[in-house]
N, C-alpha and C. Protein backbone atom coordinates (compact mmCIF):
# COMPACT_ATOMS: atom_id res chain seq x y z
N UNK A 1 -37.96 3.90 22.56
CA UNK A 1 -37.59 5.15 23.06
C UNK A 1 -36.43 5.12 24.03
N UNK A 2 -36.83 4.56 25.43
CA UNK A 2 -35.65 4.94 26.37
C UNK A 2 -34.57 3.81 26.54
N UNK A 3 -35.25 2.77 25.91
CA UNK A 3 -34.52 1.75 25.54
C UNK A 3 -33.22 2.14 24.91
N UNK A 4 -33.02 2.90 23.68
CA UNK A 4 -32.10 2.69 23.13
C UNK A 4 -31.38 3.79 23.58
N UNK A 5 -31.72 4.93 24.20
CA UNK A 5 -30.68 5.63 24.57
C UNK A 5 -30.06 4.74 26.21
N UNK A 6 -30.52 3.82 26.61
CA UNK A 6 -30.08 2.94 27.84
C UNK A 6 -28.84 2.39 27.33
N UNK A 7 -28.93 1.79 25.96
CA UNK A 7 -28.32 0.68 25.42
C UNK A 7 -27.22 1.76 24.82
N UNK A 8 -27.13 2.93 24.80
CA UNK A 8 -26.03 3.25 23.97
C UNK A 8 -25.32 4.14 25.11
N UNK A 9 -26.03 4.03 26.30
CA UNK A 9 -25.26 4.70 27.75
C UNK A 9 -24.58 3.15 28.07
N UNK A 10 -25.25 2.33 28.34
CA UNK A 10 -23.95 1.16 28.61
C UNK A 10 -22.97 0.75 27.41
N UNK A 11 -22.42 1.53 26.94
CA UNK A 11 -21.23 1.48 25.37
C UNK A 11 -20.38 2.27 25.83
N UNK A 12 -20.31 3.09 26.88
CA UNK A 12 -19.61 4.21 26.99
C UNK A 12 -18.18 3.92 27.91
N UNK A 13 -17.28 3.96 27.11
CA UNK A 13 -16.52 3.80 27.58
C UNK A 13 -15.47 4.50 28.54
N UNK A 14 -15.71 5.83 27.86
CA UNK A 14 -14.78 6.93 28.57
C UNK A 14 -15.43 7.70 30.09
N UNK A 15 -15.97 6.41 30.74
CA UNK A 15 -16.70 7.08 31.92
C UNK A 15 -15.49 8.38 32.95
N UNK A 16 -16.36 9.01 33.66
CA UNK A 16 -15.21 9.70 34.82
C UNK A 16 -14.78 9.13 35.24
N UNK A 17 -13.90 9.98 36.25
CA UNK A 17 -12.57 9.61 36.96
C UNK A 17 -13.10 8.92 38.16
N UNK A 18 -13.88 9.21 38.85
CA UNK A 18 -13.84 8.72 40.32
C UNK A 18 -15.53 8.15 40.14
N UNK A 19 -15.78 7.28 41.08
CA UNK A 19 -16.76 6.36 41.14
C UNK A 19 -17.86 7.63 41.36
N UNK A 20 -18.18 8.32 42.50
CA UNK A 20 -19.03 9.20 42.84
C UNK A 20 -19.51 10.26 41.16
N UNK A 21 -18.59 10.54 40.30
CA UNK A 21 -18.80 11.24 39.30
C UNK A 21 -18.89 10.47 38.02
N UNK A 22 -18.97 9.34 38.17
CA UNK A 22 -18.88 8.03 36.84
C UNK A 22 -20.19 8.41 36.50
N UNK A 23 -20.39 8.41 35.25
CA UNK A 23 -21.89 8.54 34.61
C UNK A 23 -21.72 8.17 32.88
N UNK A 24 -22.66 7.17 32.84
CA UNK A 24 -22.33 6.43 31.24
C UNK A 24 -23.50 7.43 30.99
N UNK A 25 -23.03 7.69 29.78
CA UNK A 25 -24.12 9.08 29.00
C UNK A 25 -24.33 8.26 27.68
N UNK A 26 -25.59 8.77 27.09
CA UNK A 26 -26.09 8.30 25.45
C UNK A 26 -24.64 8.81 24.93
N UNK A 27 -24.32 10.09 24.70
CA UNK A 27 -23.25 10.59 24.08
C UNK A 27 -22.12 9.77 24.03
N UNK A 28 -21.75 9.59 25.08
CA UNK A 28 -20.78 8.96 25.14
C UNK A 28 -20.79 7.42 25.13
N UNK A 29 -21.87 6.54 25.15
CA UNK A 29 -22.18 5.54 23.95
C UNK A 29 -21.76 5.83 22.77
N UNK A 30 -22.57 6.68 21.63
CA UNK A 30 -22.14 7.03 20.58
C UNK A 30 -20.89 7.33 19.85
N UNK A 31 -20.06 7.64 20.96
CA UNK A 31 -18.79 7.92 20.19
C UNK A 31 -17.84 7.24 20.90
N UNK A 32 -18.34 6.26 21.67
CA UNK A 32 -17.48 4.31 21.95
C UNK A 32 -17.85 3.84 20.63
N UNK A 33 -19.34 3.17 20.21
CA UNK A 33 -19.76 3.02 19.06
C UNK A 33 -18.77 3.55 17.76
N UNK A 34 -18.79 4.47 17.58
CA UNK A 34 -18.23 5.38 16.62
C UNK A 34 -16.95 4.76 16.40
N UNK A 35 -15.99 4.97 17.55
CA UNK A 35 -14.61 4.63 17.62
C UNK A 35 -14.06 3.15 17.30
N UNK A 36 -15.12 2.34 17.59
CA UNK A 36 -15.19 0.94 17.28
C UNK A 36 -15.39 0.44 15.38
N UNK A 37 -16.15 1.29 15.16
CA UNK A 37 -16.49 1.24 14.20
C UNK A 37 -15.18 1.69 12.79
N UNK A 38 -14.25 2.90 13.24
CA UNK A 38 -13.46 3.40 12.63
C UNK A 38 -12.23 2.41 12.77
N UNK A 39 -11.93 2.06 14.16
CA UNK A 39 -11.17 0.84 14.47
C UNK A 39 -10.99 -0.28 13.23
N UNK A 40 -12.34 -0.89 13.48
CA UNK A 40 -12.34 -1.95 12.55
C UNK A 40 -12.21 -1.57 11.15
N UNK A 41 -12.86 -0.50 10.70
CA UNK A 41 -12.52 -0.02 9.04
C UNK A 41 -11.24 0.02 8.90
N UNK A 42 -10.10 0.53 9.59
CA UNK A 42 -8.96 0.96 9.94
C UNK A 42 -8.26 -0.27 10.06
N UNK A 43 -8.81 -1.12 10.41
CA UNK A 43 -7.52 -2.76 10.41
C UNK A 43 -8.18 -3.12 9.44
N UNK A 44 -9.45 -3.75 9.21
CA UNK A 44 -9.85 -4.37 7.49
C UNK A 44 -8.89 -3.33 6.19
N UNK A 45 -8.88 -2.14 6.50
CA UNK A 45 -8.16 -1.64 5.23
C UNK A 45 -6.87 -2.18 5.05
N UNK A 46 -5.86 -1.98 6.33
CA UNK A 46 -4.68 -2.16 6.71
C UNK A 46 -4.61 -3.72 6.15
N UNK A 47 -5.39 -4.13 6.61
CA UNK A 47 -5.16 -6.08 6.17
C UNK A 47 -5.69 -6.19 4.90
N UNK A 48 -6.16 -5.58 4.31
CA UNK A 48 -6.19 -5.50 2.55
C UNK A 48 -5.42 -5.02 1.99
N UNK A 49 -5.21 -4.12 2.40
CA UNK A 49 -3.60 -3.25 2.04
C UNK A 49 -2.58 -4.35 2.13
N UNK A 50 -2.35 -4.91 3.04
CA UNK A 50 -0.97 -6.24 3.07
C UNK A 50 -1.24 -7.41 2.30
N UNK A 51 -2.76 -7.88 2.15
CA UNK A 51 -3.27 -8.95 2.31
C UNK A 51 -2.80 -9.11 0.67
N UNK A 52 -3.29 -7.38 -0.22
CA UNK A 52 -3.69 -7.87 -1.79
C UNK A 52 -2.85 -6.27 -2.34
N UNK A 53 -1.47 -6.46 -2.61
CA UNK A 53 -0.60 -5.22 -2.60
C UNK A 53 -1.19 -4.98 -4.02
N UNK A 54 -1.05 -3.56 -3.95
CA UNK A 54 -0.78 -3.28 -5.74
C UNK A 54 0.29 -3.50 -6.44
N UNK A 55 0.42 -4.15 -7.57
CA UNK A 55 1.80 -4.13 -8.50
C UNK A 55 1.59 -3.49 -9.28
N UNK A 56 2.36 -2.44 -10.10
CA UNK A 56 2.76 -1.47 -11.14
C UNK A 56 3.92 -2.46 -12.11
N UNK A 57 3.18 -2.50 -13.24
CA UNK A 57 4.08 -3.21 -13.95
C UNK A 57 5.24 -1.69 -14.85
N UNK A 58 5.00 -0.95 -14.77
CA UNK A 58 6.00 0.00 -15.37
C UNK A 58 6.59 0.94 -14.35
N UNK A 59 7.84 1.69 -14.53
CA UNK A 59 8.82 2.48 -14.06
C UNK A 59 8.71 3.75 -14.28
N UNK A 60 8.31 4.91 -14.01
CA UNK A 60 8.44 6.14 -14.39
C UNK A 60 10.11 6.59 -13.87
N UNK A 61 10.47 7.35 -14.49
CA UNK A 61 11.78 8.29 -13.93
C UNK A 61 11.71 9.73 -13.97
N UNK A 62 11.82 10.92 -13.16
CA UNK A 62 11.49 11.89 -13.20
C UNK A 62 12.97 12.53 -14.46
N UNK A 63 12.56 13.06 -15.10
CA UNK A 63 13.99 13.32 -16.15
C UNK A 63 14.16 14.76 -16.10
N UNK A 64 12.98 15.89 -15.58
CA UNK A 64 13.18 16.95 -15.33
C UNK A 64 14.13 17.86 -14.89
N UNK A 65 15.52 16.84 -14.59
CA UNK A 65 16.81 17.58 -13.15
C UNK A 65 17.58 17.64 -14.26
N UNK A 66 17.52 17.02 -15.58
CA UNK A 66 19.01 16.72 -16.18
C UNK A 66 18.79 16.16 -17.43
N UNK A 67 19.59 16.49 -18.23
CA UNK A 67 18.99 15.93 -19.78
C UNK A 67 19.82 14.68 -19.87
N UNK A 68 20.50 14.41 -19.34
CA UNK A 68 21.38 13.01 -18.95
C UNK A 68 21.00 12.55 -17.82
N UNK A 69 20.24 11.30 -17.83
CA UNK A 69 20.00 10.66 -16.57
C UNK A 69 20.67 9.30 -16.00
N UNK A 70 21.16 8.86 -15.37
CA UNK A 70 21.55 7.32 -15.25
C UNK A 70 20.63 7.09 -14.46
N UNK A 71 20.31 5.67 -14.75
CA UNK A 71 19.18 5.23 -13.87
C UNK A 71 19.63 3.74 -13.64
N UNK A 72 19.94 3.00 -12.09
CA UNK A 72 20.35 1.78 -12.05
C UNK A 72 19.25 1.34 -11.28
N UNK A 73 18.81 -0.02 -12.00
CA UNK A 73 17.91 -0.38 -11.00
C UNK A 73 18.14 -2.52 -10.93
N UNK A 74 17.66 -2.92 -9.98
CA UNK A 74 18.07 -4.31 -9.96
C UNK A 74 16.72 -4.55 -9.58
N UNK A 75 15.92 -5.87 -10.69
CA UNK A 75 13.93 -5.99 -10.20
C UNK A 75 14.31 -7.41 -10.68
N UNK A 76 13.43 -8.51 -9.91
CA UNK A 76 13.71 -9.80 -9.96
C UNK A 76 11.96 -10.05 -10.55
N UNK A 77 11.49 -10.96 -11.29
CA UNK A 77 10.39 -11.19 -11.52
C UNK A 77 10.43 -12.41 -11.66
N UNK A 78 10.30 -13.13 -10.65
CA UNK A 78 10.57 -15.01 -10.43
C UNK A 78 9.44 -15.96 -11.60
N UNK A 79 8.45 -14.96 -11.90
CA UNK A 79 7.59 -15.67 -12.44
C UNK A 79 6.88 -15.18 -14.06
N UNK A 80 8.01 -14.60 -14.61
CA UNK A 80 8.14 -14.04 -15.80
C UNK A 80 9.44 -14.45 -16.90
N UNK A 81 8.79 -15.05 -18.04
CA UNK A 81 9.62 -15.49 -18.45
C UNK A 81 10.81 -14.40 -19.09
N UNK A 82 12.37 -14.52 -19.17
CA UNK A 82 12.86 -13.84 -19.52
C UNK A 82 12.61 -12.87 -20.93
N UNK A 83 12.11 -13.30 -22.08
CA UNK A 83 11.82 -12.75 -23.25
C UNK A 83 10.80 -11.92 -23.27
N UNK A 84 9.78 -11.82 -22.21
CA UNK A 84 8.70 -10.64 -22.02
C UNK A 84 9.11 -9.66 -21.40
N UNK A 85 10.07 -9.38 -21.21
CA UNK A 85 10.51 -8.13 -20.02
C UNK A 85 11.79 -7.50 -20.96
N UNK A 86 10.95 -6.12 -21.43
CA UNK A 86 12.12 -5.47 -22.03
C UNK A 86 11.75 -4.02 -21.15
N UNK A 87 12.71 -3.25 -21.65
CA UNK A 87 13.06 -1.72 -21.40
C UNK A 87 12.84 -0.63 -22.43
N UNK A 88 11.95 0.09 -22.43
CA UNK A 88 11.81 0.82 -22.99
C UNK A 88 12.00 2.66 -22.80
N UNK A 89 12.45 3.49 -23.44
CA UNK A 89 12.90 4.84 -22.90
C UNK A 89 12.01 5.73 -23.70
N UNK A 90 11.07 6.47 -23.07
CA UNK A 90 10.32 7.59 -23.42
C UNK A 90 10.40 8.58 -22.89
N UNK A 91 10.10 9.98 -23.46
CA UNK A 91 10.36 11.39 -23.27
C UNK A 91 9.04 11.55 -22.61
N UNK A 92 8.85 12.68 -22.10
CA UNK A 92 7.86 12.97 -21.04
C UNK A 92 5.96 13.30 -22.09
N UNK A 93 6.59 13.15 -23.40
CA UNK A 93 5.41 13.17 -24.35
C UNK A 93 5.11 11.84 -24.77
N UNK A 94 5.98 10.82 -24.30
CA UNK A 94 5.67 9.31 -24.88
C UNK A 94 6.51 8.85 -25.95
N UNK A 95 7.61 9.95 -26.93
CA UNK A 95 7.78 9.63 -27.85
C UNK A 95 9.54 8.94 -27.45
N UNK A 96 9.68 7.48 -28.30
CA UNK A 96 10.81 6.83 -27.86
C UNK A 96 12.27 7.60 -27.86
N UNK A 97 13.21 7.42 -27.01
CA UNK A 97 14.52 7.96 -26.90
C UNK A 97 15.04 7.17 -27.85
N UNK A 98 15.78 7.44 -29.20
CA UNK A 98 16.48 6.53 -30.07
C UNK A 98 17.72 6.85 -30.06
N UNK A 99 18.66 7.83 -29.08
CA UNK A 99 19.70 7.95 -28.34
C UNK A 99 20.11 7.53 -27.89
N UNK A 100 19.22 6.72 -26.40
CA UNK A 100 19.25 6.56 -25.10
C UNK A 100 20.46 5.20 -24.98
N UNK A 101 21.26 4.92 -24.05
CA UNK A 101 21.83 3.87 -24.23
C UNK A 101 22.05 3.15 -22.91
N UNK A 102 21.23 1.73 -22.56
CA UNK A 102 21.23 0.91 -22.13
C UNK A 102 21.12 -0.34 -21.99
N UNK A 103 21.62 -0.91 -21.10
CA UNK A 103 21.95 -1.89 -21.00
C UNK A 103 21.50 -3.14 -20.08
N UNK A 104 20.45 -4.49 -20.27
CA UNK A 104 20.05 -4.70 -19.27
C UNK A 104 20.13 -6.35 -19.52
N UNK A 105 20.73 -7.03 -18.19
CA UNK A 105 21.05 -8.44 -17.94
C UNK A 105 19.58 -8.87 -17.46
N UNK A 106 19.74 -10.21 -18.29
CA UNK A 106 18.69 -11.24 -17.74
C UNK A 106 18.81 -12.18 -17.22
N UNK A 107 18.55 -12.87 -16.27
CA UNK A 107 18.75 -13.71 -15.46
C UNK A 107 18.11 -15.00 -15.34
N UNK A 108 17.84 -16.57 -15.58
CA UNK A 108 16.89 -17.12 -15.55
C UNK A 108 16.61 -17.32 -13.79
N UNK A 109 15.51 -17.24 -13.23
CA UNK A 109 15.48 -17.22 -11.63
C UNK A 109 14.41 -18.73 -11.17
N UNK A 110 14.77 -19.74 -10.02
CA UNK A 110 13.82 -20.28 -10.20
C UNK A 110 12.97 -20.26 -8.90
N UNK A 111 11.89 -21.13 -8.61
CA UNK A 111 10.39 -20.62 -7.91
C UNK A 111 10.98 -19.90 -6.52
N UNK A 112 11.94 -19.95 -6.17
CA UNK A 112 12.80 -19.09 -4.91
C UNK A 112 13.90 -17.97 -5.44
N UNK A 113 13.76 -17.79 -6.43
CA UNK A 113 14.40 -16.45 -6.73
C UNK A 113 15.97 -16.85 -6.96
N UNK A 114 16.36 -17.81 -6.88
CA UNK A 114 17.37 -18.58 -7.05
C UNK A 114 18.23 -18.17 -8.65
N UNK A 115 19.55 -17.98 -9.18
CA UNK A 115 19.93 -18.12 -10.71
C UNK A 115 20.02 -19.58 -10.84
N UNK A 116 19.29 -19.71 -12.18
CA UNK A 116 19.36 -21.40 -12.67
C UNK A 116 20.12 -21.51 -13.77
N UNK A 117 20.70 -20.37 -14.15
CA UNK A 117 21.50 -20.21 -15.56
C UNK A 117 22.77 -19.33 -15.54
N UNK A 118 22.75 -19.15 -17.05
CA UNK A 118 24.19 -17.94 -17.34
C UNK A 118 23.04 -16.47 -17.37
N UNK A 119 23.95 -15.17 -17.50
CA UNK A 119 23.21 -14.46 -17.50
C UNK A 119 22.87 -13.40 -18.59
């Protein structure tokens, strides 16, 4: 019983201002507790978030502004061999652009991102 509202009055962090009016309250245990708690969810996410990024292996382009789009882009993939990485151009239904005209250099790169070749 009075035990635990004791134990969650000494948690309290946001006591008053002046010694004479200082008073650790259950309440205000609870939402030291609380804040601690969101804290840590809040850096474990953050450090999973850095720790284990998402990669998207495809490119969308918004094509809606212009029926002619140029699109330049420069993507290094150090650990992909050159012959798996093509380009492909689809309309906003999926179906291929057999118009479209581009153009894209390959590079051989090695374990530092380095060119080890012609291109």
């Amino acid at each position: 019983g009075w035990w635990v509202m004791f134990s969650f009055a000494s948690l309290d962090v946001y006591g008053s201002v002046g010694d004479e009016y200082r008073r650790k309250t259950t309440v205000g245990g609870i939402v030291s507790l609380l804040t601690l708690v969101v804290m840590a969810l809040l850096f474990v996410s953050e450090l999973a978030y850095n720790i284990f990024p998402h990669v998207d292996d495809h490119l969308f382009v918004n094509s809606t502004t212009s029926n002619n789009l140029d699109a330049h882009f420069d993507i290094s993939f150090p650990r992909v061999a050159c012959g798996l990485l093509s380009v492909d151009a689809v309309d906003a239904t999926g179906v291929p652009q057999k118009d479209a005209q581009y153009s894209v250099v390959k590079q051989p790169l090695d374990a530092h991102g380095k060119p080890t070749g012609p291109a």
